[in-house]
PDB file of N, CA and C in Angstrom:
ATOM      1  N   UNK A   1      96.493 -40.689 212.723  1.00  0.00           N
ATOM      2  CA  UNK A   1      95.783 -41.747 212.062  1.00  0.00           C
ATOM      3  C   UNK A   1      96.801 -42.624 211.353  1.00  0.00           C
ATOM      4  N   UNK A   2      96.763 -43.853 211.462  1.00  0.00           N
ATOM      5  CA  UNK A   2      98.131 -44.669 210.907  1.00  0.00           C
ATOM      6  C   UNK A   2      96.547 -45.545 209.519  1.00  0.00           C
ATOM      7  N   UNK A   3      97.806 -46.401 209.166  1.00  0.00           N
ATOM      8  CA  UNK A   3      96.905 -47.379 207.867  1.00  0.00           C
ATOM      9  C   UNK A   3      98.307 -48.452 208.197  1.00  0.00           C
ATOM     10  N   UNK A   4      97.570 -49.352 207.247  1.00  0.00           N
ATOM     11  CA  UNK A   4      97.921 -50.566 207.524  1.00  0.00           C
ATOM     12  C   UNK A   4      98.268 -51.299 205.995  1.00  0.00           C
ATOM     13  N   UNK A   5      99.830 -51.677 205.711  1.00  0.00           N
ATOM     14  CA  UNK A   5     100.132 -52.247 204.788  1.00  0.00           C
ATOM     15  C   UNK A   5      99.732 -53.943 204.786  1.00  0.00           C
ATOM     16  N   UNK A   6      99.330 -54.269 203.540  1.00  0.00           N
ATOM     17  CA  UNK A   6      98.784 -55.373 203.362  1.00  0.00           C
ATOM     18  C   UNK A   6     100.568 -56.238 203.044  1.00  0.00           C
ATOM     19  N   UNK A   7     100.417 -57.753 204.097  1.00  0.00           N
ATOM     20  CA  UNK A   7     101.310 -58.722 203.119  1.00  0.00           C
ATOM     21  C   UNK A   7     102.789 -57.974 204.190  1.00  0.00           C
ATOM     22  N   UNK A   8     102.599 -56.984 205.146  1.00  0.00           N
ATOM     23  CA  UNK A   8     103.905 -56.740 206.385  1.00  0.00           C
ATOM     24  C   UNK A   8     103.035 -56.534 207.248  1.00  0.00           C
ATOM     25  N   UNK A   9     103.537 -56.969 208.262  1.00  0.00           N
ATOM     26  CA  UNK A   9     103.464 -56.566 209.816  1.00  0.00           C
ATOM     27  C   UNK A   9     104.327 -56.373 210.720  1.00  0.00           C
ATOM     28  N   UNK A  10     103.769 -54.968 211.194  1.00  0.00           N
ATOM     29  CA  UNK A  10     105.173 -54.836 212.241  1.00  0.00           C
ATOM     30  C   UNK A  10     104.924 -54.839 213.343  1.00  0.00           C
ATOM     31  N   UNK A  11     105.754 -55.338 214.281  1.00  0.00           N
ATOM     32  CA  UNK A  11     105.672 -56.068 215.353  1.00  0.00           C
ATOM     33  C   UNK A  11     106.180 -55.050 216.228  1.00  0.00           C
ATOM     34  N   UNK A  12     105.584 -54.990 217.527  1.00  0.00           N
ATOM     35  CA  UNK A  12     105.855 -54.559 218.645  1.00  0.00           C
ATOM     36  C   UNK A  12     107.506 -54.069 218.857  1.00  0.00           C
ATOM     37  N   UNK A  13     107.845 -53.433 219.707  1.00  0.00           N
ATOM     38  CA  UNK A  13     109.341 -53.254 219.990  1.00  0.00           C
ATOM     39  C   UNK A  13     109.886 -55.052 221.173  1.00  0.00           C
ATOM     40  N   UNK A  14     110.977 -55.022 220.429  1.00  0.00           N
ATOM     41  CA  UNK A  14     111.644 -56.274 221.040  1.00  0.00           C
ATOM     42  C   UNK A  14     111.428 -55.800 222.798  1.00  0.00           C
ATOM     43  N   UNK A  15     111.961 -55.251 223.115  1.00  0.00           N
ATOM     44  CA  UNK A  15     112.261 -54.722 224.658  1.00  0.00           C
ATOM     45  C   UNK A  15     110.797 -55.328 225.753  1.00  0.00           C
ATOM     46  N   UNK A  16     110.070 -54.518 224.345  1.00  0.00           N
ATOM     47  CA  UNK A  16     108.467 -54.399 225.380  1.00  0.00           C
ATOM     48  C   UNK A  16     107.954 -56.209 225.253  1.00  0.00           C
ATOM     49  N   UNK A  17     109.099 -57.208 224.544  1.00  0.00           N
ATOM     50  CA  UNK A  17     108.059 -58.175 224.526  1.00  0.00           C
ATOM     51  C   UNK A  17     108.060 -59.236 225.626  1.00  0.00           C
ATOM     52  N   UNK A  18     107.685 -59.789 226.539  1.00  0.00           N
ATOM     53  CA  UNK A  18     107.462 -60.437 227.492  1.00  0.00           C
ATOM     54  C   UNK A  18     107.860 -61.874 227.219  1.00  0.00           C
ATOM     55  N   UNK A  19     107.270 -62.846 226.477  1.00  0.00           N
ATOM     56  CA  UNK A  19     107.416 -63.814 226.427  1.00  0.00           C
ATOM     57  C   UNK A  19     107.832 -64.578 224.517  1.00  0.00           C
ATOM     58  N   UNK A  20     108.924 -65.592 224.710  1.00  0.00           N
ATOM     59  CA  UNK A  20     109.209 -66.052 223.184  1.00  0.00           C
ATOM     60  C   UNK A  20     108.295 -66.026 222.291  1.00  0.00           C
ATOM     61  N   UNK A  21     106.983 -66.395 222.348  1.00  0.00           N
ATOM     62  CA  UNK A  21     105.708 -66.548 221.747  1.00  0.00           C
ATOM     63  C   UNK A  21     105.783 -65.253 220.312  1.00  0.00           C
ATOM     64  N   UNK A  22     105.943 -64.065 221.061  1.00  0.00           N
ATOM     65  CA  UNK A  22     105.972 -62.576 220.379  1.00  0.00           C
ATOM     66  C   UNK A  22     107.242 -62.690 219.572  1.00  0.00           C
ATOM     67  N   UNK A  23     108.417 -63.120 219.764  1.00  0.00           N
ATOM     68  CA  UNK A  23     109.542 -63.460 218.646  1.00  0.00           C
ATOM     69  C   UNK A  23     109.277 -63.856 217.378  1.00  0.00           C
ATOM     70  N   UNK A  24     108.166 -65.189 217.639  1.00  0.00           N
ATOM     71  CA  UNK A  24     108.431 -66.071 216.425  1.00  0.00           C
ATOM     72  C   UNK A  24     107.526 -65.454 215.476  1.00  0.00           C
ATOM     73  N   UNK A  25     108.317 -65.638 214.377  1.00  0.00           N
ATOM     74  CA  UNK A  25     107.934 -65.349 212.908  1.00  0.00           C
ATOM     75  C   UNK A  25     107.172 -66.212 212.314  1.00  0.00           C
ATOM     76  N   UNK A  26     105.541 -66.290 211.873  1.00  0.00           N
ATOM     77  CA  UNK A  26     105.510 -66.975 210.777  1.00  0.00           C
ATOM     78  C   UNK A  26     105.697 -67.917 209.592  1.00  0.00           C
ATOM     79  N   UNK A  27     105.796 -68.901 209.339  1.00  0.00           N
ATOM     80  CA  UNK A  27     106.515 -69.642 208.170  1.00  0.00           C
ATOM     81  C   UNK A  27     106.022 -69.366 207.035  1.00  0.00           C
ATOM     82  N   UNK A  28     107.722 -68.579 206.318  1.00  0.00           N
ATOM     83  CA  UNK A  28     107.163 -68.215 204.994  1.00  0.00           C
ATOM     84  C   UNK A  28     107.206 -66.574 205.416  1.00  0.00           C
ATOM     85  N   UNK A  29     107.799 -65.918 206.254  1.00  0.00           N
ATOM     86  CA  UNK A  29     107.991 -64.750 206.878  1.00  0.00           C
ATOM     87  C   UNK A  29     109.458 -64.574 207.159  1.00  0.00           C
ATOM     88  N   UNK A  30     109.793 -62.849 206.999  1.00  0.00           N
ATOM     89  CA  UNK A  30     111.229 -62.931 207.814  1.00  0.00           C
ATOM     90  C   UNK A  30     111.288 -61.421 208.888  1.00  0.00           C
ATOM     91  N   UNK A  31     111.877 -61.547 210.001  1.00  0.00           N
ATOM     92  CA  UNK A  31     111.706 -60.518 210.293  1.00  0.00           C
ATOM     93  C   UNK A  31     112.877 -59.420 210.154  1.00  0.00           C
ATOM     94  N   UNK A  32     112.855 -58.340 210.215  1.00  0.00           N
ATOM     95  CA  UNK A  32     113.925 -57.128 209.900  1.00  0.00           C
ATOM     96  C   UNK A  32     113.605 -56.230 210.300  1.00  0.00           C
ATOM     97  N   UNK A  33     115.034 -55.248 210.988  1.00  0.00           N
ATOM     98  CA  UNK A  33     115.007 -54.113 211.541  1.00  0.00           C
ATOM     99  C   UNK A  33     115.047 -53.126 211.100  1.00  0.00           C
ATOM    100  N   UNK A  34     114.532 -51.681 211.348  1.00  0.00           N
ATOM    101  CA  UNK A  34     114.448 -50.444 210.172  1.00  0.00           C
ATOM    102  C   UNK A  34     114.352 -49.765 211.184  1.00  0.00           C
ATOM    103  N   UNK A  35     115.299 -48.606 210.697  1.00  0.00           N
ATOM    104  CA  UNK A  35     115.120 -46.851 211.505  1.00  0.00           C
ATOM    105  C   UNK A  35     116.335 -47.266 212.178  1.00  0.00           C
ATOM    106  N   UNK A  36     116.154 -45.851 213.221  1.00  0.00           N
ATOM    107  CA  UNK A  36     116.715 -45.707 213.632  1.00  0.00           C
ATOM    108  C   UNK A  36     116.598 -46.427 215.334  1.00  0.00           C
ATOM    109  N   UNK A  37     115.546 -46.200 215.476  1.00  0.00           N
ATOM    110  CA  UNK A  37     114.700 -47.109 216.241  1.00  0.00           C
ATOM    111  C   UNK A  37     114.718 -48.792 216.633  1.00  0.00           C
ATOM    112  N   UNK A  38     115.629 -48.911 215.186  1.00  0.00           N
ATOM    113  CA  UNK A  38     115.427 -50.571 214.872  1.00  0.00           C
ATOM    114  C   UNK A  38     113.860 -51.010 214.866  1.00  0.00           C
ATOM    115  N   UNK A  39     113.358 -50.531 214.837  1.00  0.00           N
ATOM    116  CA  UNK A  39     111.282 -50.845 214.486  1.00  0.00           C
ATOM    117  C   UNK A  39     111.594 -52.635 213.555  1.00  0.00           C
ATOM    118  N   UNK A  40     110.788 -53.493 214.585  1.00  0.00           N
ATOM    119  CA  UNK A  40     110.968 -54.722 213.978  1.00  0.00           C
ATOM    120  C   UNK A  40     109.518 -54.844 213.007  1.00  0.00           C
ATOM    121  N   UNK A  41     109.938 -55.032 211.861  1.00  0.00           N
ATOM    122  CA  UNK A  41     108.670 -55.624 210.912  1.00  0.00           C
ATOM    123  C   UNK A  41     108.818 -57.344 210.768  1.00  0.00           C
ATOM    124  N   UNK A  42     107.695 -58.128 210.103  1.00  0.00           N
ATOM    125  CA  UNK A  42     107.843 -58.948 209.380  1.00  0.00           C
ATOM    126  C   UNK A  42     107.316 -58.902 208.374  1.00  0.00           C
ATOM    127  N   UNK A  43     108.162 -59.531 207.143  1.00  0.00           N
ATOM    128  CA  UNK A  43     107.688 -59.355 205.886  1.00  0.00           C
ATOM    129  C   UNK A  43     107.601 -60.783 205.138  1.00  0.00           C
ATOM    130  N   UNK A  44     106.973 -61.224 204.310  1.00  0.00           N
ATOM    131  CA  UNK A  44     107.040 -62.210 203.495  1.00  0.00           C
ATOM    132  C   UNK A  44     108.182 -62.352 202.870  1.00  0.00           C
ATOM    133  N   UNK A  45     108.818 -63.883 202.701  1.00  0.00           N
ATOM    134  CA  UNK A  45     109.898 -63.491 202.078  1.00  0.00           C
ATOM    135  C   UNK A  45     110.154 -63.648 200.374  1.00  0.00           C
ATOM    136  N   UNK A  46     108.757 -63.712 200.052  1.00  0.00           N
ATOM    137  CA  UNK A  46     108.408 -63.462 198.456  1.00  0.00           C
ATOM    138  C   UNK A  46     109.084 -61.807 198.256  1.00  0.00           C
ATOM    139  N   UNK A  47     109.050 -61.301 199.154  1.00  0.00           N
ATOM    140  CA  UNK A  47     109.838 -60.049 198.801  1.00  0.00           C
ATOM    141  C   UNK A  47     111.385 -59.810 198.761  1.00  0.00           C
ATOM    142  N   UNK A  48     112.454 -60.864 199.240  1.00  0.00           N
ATOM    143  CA  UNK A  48     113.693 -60.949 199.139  1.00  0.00           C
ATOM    144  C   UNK A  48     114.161 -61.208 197.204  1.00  0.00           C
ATOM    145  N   UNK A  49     113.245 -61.284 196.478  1.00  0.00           N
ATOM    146  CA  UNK A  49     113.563 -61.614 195.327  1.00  0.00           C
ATOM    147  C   UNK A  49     113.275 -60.274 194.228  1.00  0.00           C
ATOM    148  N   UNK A  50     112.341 -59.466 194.602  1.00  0.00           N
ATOM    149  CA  UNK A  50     112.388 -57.902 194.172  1.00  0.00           C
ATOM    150  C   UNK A  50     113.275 -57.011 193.951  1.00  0.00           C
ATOM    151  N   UNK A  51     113.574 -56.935 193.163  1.00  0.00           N
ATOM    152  CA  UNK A  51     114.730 -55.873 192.428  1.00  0.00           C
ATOM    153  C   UNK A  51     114.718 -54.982 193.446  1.00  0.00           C
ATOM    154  N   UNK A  52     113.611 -54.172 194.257  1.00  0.00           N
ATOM    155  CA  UNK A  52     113.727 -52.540 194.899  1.00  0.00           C
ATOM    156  C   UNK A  52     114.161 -53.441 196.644  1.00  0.00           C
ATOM    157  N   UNK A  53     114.027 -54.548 197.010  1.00  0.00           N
ATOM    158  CA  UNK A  53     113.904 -55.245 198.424  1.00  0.00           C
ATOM    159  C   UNK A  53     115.450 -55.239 198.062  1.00  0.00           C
ATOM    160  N   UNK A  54     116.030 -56.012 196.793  1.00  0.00           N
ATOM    161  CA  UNK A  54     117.236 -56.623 196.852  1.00  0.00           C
ATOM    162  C   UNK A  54     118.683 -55.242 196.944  1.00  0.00           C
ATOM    163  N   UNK A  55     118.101 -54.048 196.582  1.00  0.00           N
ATOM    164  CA  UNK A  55     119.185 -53.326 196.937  1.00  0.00           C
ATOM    165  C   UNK A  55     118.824 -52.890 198.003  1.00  0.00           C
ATOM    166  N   UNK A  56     117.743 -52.647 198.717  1.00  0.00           N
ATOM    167  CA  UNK A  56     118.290 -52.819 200.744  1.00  0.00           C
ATOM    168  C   UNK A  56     118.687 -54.043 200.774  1.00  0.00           C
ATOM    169  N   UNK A  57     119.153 -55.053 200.818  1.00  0.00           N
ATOM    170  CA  UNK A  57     119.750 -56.762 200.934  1.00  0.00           C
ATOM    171  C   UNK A  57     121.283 -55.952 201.037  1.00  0.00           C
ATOM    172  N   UNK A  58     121.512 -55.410 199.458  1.00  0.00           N
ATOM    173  CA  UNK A  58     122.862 -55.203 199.384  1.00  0.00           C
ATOM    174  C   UNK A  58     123.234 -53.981 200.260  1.00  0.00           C
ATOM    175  N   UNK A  59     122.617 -52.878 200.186  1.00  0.00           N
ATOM    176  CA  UNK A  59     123.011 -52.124 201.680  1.00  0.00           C
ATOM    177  C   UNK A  59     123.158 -52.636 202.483  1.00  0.00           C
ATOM    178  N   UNK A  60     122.038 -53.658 203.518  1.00  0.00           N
ATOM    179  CA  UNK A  60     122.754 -54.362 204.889  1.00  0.00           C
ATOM    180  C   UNK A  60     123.728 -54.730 205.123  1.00  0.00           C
ATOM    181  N   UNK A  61     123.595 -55.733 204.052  1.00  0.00           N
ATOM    182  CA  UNK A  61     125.043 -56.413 203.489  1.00  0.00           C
ATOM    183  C   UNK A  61     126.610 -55.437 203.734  1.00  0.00           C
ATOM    184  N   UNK A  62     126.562 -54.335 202.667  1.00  0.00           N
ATOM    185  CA  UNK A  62     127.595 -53.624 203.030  1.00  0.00           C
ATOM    186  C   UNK A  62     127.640 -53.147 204.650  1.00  0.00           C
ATOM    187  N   UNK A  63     126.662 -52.798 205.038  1.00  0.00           N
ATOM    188  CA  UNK A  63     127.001 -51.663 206.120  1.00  0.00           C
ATOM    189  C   UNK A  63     126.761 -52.810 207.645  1.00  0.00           C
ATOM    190  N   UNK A  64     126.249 -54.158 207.162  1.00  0.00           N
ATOM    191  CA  UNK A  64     125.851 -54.753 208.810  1.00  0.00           C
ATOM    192  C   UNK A  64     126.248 -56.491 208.641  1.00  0.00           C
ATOM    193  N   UNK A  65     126.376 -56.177 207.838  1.00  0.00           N
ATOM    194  CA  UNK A  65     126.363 -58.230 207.456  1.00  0.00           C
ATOM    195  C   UNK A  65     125.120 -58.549 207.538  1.00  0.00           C
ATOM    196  N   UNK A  66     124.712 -60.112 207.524  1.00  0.00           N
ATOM    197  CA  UNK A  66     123.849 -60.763 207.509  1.00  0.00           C
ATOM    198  C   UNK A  66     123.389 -61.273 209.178  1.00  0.00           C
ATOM    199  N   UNK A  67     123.962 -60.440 209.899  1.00  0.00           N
ATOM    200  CA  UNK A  67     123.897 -60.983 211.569  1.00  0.00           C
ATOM    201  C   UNK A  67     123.075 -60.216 212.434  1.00  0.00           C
ATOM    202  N   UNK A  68     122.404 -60.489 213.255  1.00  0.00           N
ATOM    203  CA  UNK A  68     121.638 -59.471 213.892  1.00  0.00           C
ATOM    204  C   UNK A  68     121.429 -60.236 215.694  1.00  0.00           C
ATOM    205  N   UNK A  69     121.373 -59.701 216.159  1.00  0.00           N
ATOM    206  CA  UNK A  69     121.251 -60.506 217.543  1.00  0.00           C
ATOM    207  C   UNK A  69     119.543 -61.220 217.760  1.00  0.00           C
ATOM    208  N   UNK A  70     119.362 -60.811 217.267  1.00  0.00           N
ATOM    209  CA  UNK A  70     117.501 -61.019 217.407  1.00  0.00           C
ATOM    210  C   UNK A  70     117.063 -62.015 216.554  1.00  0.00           C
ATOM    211  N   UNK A  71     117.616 -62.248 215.780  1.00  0.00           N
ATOM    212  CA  UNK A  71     117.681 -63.153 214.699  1.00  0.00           C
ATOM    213  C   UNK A  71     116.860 -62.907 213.492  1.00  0.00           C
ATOM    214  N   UNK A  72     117.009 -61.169 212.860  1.00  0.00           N
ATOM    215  CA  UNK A  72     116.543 -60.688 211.788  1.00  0.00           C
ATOM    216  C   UNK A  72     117.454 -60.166 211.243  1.00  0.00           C
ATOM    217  N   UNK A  73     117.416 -59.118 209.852  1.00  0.00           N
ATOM    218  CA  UNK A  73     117.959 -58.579 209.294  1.00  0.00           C
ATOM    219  C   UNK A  73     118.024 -56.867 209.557  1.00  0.00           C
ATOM    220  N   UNK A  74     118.702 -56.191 209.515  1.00  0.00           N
ATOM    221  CA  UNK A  74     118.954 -54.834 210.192  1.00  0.00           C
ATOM    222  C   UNK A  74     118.860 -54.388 208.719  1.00  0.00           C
ATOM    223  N   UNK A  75     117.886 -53.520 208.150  1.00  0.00           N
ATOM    224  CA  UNK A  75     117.954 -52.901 206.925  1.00  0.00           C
ATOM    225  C   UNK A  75     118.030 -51.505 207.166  1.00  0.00           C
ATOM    226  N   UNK A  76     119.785 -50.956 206.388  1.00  0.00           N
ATOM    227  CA  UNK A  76     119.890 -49.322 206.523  1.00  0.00           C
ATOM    228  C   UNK A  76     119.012 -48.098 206.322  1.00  0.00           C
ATOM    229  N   UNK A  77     117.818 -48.074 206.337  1.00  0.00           N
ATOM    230  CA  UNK A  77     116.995 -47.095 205.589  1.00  0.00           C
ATOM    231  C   UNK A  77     116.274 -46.613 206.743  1.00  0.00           C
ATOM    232  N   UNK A  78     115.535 -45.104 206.584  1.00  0.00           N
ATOM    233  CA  UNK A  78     114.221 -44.937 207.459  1.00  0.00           C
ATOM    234  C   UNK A  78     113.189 -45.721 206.937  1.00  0.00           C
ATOM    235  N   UNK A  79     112.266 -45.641 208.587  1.00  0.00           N
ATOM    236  CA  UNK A  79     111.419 -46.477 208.272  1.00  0.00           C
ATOM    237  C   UNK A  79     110.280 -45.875 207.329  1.00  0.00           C
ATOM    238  N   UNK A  80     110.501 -44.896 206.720  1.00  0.00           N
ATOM    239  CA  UNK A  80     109.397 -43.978 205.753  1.00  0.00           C
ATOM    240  C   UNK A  80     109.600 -44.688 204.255  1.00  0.00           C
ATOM    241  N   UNK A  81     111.464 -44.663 204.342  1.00  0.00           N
ATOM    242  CA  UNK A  81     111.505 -45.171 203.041  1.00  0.00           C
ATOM    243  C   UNK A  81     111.126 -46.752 203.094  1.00  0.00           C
ATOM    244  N   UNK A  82     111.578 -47.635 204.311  1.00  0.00           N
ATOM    245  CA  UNK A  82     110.851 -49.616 204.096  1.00  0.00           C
ATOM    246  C   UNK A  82     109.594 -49.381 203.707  1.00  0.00           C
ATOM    247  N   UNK A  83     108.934 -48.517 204.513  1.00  0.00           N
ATOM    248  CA  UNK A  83     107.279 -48.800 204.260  1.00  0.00           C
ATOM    249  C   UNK A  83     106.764 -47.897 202.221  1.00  0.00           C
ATOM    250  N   UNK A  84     107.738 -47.103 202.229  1.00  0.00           N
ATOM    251  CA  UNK A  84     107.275 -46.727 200.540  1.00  0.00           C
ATOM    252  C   UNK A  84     107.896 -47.769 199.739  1.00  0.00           C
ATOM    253  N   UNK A  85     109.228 -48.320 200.139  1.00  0.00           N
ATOM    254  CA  UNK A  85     109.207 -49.648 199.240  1.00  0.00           C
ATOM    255  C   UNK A  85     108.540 -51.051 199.316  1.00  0.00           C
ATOM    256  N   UNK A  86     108.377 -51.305 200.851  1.00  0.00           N
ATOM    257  CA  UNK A  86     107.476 -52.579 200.920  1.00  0.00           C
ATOM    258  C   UNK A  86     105.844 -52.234 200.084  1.00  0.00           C
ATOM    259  N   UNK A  87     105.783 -50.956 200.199  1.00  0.00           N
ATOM    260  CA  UNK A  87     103.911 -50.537 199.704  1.00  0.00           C
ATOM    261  C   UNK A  87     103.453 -50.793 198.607  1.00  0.00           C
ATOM    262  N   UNK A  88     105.326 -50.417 197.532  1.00  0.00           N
ATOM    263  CA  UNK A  88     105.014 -50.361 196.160  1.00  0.00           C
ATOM    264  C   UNK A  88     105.168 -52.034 195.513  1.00  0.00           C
ATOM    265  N   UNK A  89     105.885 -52.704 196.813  1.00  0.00           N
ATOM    266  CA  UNK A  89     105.379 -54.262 196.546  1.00  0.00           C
ATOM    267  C   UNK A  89     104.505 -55.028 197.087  1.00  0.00           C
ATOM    268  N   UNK A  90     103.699 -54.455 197.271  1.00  0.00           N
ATOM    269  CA  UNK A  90     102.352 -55.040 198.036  1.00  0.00           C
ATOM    270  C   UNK A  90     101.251 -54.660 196.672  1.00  0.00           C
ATOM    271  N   UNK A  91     101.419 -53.544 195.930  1.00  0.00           N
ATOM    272  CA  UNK A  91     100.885 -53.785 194.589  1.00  0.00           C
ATOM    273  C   UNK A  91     100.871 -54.769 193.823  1.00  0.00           C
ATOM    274  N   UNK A  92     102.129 -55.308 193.607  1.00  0.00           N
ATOM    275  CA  UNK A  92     102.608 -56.119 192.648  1.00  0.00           C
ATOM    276  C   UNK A  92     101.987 -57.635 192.887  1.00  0.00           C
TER     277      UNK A  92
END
């Protein structure tokens, strides 16, 4: 049984997607990679300004740069821990 975070969505695996349409992000959205998996989410980017978002920023940062081929952000964490920190800002 899965649930569904309010304010992210995660998007299909890149591989499986067929046509550009499934790439594009939202305006006012960013997308980023998590796991190990690389599992692509999109998130609002009202969340790049959050104290708990901004130290995954600075992990990527250290461990990947700001570059990604897909044209998102690669954030170091499992995806257990994005979704307990995106959750506890979906409260806020």
């Amino acid at each position: 049984m899965g649930f569904r975070l309010p304010g992210i969505r995660r998007a299909s695996p890149v591989a499986n997607q067929a046509s550009s349409k499934a790439l594009e992000v939202p305006k006012g959205y960013l997308a980023v990679y998590v796991g190990e998996r690389m599992k692509r989410f999109v998130i609002p980017i009202s969340y790049l300004v959050q104290p708990s978002f901004q130290d995954l920023l600075s992990q990527a940062e250290e461990e990947f740069g700001y570059d990604h081929p897909m044209g998102g952000l690669t954030i170091p964490c499992s995806e257990d821990v994005f979704q307990h920190i995106t959750s506890s800002l979906n409260v806020i």
